[in-house]
N, C-alpha and C. Protein backbone atom coordinates (compact mmCIF):
# COMPACT_ATOMS: atom_id res chain seq x y z
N UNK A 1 33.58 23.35 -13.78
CA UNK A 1 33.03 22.05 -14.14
C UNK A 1 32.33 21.39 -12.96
N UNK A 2 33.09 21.81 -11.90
CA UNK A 2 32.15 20.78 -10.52
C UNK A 2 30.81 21.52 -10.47
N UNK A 3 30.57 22.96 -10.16
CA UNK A 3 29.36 23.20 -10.29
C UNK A 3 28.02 22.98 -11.41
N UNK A 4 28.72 22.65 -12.23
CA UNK A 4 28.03 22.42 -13.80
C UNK A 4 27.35 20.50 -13.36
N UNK A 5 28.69 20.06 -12.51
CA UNK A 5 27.92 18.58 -12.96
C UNK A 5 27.43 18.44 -11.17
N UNK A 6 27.52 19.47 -10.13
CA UNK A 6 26.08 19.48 -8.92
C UNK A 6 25.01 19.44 -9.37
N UNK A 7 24.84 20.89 -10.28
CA UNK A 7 23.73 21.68 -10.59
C UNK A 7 22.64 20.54 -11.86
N UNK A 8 24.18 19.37 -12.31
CA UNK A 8 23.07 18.70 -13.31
C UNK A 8 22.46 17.46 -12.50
N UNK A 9 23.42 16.89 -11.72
CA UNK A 9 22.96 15.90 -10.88
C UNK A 9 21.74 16.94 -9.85
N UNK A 10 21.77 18.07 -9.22
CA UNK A 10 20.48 18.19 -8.66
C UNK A 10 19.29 18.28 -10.10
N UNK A 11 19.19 18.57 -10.84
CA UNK A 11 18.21 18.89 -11.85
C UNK A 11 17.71 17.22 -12.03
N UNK A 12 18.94 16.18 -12.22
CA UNK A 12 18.26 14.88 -12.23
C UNK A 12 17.66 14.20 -10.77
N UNK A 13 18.11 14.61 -10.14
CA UNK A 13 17.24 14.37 -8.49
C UNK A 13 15.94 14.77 -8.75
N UNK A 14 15.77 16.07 -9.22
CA UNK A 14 14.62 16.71 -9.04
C UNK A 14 13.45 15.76 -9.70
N UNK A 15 14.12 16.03 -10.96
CA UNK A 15 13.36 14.82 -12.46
C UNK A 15 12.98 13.63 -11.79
N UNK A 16 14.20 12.26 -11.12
CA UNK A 16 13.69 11.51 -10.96
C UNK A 16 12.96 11.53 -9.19
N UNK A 17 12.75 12.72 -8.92
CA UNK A 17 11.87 12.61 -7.61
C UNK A 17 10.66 12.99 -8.33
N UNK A 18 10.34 13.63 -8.89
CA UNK A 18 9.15 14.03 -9.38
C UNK A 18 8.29 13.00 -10.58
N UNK A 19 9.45 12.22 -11.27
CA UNK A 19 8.89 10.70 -12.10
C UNK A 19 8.28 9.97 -11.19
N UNK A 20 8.97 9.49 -10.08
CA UNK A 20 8.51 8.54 -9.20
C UNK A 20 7.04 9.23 -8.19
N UNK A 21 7.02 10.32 -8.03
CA UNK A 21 5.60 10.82 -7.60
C UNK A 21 4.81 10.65 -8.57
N UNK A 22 4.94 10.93 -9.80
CA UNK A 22 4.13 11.10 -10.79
C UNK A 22 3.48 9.75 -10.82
N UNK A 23 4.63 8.93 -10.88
CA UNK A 23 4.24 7.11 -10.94
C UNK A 23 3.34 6.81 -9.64
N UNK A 24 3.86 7.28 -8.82
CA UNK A 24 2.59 6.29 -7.56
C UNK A 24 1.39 7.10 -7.76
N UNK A 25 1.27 8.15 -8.01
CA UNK A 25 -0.22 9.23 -8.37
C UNK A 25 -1.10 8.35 -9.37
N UNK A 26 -0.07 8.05 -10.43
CA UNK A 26 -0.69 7.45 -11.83
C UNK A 26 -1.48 6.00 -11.25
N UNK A 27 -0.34 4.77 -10.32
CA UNK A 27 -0.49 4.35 -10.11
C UNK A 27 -1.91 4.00 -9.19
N UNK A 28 -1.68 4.88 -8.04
CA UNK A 28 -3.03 5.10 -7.04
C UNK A 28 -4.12 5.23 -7.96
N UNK A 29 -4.22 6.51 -8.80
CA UNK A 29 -5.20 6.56 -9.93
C UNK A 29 -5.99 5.10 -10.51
N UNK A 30 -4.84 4.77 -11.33
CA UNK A 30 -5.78 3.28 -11.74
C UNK A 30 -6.11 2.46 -11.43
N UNK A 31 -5.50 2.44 -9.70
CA UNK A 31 -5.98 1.28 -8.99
C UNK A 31 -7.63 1.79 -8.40
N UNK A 32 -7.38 3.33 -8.20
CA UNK A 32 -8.69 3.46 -7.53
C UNK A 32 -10.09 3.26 -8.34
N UNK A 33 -9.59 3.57 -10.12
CA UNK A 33 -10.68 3.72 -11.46
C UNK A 33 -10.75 2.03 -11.14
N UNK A 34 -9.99 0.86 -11.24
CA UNK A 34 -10.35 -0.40 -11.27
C UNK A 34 -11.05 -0.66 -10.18
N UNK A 35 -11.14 0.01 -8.80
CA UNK A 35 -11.89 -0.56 -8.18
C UNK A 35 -13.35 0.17 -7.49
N UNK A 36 -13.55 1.21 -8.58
CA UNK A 36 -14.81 1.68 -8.78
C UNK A 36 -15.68 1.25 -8.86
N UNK A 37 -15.54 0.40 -9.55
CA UNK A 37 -16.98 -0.80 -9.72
C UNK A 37 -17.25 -1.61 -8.71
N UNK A 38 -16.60 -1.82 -7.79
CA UNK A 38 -16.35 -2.55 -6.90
C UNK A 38 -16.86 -2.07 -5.69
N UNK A 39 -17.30 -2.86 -4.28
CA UNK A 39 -17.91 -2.41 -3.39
C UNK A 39 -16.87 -2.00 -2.30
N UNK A 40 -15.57 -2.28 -2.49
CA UNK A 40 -14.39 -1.24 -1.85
C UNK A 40 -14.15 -0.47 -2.37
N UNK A 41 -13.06 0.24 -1.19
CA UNK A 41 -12.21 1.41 -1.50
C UNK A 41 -10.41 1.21 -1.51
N UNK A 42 -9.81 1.75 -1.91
CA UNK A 42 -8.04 1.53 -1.75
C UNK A 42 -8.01 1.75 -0.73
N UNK A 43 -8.48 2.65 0.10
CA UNK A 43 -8.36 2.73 1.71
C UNK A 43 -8.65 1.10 2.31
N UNK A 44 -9.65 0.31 1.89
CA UNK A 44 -10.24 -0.54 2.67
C UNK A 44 -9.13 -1.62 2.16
N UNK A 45 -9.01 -1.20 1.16
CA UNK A 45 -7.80 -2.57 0.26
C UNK A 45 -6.73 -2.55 1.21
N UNK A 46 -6.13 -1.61 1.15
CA UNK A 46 -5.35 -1.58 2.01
C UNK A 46 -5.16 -2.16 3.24
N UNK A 47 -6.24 -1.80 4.13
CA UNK A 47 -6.01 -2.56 5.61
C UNK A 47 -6.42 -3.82 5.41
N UNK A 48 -7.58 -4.36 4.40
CA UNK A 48 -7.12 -5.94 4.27
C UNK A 48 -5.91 -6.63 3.87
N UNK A 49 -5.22 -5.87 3.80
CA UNK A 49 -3.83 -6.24 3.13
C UNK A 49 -3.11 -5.70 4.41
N UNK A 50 -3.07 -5.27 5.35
CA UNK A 50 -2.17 -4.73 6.72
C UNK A 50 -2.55 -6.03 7.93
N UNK A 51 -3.88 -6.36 7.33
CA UNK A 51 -4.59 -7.43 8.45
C UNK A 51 -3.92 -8.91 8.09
N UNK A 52 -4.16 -8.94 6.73
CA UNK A 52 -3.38 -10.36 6.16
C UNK A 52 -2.01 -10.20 6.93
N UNK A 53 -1.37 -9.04 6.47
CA UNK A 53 0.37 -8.96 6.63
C UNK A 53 0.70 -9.96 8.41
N UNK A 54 -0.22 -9.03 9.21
CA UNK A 54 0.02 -9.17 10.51
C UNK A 54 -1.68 -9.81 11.11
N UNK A 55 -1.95 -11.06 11.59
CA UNK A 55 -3.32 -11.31 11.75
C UNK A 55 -2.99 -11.00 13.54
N UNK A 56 -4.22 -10.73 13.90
CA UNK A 56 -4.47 -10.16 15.08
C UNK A 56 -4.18 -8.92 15.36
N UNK A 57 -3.50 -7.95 14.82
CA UNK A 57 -3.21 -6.94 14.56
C UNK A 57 -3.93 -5.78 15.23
N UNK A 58 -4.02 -5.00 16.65
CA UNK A 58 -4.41 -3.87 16.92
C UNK A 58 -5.12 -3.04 16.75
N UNK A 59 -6.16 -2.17 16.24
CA UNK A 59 -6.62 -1.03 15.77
C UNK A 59 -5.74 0.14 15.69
N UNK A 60 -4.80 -0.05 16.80
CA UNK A 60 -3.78 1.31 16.64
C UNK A 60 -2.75 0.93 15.74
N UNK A 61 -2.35 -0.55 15.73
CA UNK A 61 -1.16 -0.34 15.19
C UNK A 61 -1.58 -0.92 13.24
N UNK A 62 -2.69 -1.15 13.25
CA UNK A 62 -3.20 -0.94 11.58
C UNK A 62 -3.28 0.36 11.56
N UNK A 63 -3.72 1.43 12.15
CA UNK A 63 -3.90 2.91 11.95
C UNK A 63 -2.30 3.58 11.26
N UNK A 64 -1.18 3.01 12.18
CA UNK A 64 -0.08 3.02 11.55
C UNK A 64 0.46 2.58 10.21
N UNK A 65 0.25 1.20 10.03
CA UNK A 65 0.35 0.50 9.12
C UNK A 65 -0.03 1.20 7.44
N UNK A 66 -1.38 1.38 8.11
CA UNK A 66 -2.06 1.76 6.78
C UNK A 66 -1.73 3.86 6.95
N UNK A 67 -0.91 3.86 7.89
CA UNK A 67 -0.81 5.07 7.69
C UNK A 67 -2.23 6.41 7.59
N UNK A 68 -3.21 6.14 8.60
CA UNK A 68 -4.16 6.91 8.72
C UNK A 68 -4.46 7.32 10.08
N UNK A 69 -5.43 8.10 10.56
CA UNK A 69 -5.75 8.65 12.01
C UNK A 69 -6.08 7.59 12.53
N UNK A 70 -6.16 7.75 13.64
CA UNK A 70 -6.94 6.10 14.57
C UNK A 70 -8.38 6.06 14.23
N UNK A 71 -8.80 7.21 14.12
CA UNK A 71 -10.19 7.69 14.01
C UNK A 71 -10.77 7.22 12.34
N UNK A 72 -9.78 7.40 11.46
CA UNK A 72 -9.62 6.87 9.71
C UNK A 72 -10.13 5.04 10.03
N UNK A 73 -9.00 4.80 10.92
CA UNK A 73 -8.82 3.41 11.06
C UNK A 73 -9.83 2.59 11.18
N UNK A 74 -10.65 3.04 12.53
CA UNK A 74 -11.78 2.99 13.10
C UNK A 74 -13.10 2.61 12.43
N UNK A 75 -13.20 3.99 11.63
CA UNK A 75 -14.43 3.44 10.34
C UNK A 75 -13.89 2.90 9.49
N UNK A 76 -13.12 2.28 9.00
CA UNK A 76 -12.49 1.58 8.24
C UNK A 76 -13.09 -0.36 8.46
N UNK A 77 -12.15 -0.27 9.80
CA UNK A 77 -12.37 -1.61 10.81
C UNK A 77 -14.21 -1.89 11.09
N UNK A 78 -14.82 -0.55 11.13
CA UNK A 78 -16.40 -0.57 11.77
C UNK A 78 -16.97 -1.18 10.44
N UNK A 79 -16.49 -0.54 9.20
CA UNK A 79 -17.43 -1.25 7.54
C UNK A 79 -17.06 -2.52 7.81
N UNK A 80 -15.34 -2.81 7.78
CA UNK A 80 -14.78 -3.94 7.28
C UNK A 80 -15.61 -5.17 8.50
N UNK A 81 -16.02 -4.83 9.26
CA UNK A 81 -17.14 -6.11 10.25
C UNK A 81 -18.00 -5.63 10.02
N UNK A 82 -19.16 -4.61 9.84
CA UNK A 82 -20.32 -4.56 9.05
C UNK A 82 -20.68 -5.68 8.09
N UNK A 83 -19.73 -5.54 6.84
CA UNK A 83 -19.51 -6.62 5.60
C UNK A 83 -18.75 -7.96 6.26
N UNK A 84 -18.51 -8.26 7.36
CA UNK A 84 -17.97 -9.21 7.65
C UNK A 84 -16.45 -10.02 6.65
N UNK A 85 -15.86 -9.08 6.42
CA UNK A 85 -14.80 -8.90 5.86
C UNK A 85 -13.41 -9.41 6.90
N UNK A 86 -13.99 -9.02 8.01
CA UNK A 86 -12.40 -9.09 9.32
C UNK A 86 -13.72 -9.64 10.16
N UNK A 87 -12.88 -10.91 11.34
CA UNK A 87 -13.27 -10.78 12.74
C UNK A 87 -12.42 -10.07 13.75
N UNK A 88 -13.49 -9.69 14.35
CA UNK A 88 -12.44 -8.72 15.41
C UNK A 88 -13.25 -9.46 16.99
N UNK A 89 -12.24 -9.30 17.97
CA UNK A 89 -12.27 -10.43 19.22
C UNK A 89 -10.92 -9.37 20.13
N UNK A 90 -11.46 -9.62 21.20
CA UNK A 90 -10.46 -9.28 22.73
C UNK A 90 -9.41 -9.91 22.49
N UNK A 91 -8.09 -9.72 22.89
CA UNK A 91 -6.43 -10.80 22.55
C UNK A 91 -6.59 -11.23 23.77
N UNK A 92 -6.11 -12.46 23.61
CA UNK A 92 -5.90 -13.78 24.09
C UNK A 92 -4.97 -13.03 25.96
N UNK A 93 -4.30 -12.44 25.55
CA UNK A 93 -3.25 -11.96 26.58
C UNK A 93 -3.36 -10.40 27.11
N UNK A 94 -4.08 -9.43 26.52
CA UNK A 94 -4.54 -8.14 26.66
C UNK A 94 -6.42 -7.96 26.78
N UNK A 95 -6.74 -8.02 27.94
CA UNK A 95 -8.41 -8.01 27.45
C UNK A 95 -8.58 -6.23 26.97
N UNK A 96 -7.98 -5.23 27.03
CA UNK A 96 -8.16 -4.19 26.60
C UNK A 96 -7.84 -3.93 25.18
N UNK A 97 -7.34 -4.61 24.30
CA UNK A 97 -7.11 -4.66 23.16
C UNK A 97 -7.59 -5.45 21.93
N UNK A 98 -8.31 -5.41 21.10
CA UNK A 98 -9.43 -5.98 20.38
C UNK A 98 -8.14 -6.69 18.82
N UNK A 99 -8.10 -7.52 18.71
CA UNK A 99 -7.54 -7.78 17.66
C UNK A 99 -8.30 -7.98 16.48
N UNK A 100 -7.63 -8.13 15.37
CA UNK A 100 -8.28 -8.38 13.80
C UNK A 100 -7.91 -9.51 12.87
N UNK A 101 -8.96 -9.98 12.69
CA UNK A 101 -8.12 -10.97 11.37
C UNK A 101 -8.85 -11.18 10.29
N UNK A 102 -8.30 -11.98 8.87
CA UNK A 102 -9.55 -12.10 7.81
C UNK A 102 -10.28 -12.90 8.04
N UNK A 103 -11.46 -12.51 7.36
CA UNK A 103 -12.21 -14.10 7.13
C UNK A 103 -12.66 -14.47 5.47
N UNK A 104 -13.10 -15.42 5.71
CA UNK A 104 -12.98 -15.77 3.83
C UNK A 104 -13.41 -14.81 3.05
N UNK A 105 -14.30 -14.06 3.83
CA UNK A 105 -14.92 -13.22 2.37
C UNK A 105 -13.83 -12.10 2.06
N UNK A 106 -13.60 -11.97 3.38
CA UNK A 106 -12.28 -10.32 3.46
C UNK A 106 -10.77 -10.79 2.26
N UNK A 107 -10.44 -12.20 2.61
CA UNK A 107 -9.61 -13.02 1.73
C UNK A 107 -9.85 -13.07 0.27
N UNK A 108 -11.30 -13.01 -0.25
CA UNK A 108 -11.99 -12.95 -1.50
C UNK A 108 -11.78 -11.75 -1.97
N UNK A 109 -12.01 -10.61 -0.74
CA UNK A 109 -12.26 -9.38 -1.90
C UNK A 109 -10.58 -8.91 -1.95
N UNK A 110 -9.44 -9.24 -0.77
CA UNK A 110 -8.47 -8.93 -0.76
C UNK A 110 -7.51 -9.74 -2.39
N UNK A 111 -7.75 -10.73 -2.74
CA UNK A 111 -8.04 -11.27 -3.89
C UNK A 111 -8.33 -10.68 -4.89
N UNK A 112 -9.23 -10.30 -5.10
CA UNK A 112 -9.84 -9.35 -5.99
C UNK A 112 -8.95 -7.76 -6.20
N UNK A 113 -8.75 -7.89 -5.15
CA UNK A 113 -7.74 -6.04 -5.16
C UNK A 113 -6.60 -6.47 -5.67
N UNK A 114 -6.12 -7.88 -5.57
CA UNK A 114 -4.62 -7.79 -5.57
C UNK A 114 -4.35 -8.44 -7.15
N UNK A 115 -5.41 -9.12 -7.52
CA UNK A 115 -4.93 -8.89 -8.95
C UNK A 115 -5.26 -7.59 -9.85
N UNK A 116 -6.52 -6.58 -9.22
CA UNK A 116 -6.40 -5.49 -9.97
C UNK A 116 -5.32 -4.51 -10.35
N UNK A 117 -4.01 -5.05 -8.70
CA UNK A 117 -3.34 -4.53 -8.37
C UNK A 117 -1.97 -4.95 -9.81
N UNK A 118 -2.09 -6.18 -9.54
CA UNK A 118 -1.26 -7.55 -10.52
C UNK A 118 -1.54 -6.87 -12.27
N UNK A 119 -2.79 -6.59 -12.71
CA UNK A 119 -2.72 -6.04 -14.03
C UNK A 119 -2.68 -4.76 -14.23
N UNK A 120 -2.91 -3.47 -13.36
CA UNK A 120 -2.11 -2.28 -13.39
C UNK A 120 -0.61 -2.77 -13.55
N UNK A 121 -0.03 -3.46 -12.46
CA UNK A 121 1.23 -3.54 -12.46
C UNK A 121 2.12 -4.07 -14.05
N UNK A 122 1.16 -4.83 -14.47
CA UNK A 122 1.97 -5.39 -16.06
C UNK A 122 1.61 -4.63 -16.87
N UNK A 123 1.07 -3.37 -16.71
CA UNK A 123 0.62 -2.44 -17.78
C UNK A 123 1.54 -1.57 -17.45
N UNK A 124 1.96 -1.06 -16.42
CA UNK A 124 3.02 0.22 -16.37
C UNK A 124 4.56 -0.50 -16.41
N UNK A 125 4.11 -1.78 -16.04
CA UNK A 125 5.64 -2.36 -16.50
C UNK A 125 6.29 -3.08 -18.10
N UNK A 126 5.38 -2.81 -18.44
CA UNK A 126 5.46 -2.92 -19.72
C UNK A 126 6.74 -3.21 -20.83
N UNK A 127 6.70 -3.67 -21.53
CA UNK A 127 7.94 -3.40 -22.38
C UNK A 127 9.02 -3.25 -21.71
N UNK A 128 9.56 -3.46 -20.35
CA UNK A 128 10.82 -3.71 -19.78
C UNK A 128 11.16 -4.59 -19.44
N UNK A 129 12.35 -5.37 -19.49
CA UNK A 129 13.07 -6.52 -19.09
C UNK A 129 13.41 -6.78 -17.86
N UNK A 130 13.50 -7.90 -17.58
CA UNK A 130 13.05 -8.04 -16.28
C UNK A 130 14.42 -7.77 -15.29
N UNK A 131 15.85 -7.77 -16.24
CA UNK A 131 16.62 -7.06 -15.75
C UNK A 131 16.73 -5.77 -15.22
N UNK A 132 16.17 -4.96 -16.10
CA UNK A 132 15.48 -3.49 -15.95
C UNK A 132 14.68 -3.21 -14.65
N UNK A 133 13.57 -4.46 -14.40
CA UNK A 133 12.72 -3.87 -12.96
C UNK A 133 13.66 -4.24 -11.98
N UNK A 134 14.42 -5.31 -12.30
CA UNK A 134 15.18 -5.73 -10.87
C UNK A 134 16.32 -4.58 -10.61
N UNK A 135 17.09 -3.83 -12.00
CA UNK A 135 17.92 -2.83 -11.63
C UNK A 135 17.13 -1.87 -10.92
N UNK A 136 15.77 -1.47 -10.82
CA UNK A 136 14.96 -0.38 -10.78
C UNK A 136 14.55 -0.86 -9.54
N UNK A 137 14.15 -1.98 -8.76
CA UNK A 137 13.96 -2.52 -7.59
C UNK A 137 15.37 -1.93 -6.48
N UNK A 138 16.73 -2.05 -6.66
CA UNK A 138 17.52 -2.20 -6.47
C UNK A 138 18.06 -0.61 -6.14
N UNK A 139 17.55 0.25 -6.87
CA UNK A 139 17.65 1.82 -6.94
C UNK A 139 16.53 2.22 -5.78
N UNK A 140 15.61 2.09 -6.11
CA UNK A 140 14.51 2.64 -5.38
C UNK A 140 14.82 1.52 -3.98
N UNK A 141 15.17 0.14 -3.10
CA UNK A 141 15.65 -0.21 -2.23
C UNK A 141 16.67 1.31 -1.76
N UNK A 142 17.37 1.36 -2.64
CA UNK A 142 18.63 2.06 -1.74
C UNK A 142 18.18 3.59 -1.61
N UNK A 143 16.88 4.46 -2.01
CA UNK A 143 16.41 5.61 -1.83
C UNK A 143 15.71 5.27 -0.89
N UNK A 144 15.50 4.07 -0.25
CA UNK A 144 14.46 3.67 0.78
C UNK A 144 15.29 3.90 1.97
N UNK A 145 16.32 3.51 1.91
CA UNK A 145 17.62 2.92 2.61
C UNK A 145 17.84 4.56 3.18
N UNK A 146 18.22 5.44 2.47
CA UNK A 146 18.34 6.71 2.51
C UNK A 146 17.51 7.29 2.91
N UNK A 147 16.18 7.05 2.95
CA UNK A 147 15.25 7.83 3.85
C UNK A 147 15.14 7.63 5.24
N UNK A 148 15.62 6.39 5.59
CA UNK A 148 15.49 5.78 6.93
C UNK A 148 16.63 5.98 7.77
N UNK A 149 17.52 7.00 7.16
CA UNK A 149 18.68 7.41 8.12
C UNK A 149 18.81 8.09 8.72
């Protein structure tokens, strides 16, 4: 019997590791189809949303943030002041280090991503109670918890 209920608890590991990939794939997916039309990218969404999080923020340590090469980062940061989206300026206390922050328009389109973000989100959440996301918040916290050990 103990091997019967390993072998079923790994089979449900497997299931719900592979639901939850499936979900951020699906997820990434429709965020990227909603913002097709649009003159960003989820890449670019993103670091306006790493720049908001933290203003003044590094080039290296958004490269982290947003989880890309420095070099990813780079043309990222080079469009996002092209479009005047971010100002970027020397720090106050480091002259070798260039910081970042929004500016209204970067705030506008970061806006724009985050409710595309806001009605994907009430479409896959759908039909569940709000007890349900908070139990499901609460699960996926503690697989977070578990990765970081």
């Amino acid at each position: 019997m103990g091997k019967a209920k390993t072998q079923t608890r790994a089979e449900e590991t497997r299931r719900c590791t592979k639901a939850m990939r499936s979900f951020l794939v699906a997820y990434r997916g429709l965020l990227e189809e909603e913002l097709r039309d649009t003159d960003f990218s989820l890449a670019q969404l993103r670091l306006l949303h790493a720049v908001r999080q933290k203003s003044g923020v590094s080039a290296a340590e958004l490269s982290r943030m947003c989880e890309v090469t420095p070099q990813t980062a780079q043309t990222l940061l080079t469009r996002a002041q092209r479009e005047k989206w971010i100002r970027r300026a020397k720090s106050a206390t480091n002259d070798r280090i260039v910081t970042t922050e929004l500016t209204a328009k970067g705030e506008a389109l970061l806006a724009r991503g985050e409710a595309a973000a806001a009605r994907i989100g009430e479409r896959l959440w759908a039909g569940m109670k709000l007890s349900e996301i908070r139990q499901m918040n609460g699960y996926m916290e503690r697989c977070l918890a578990n990765a970081k050990v």
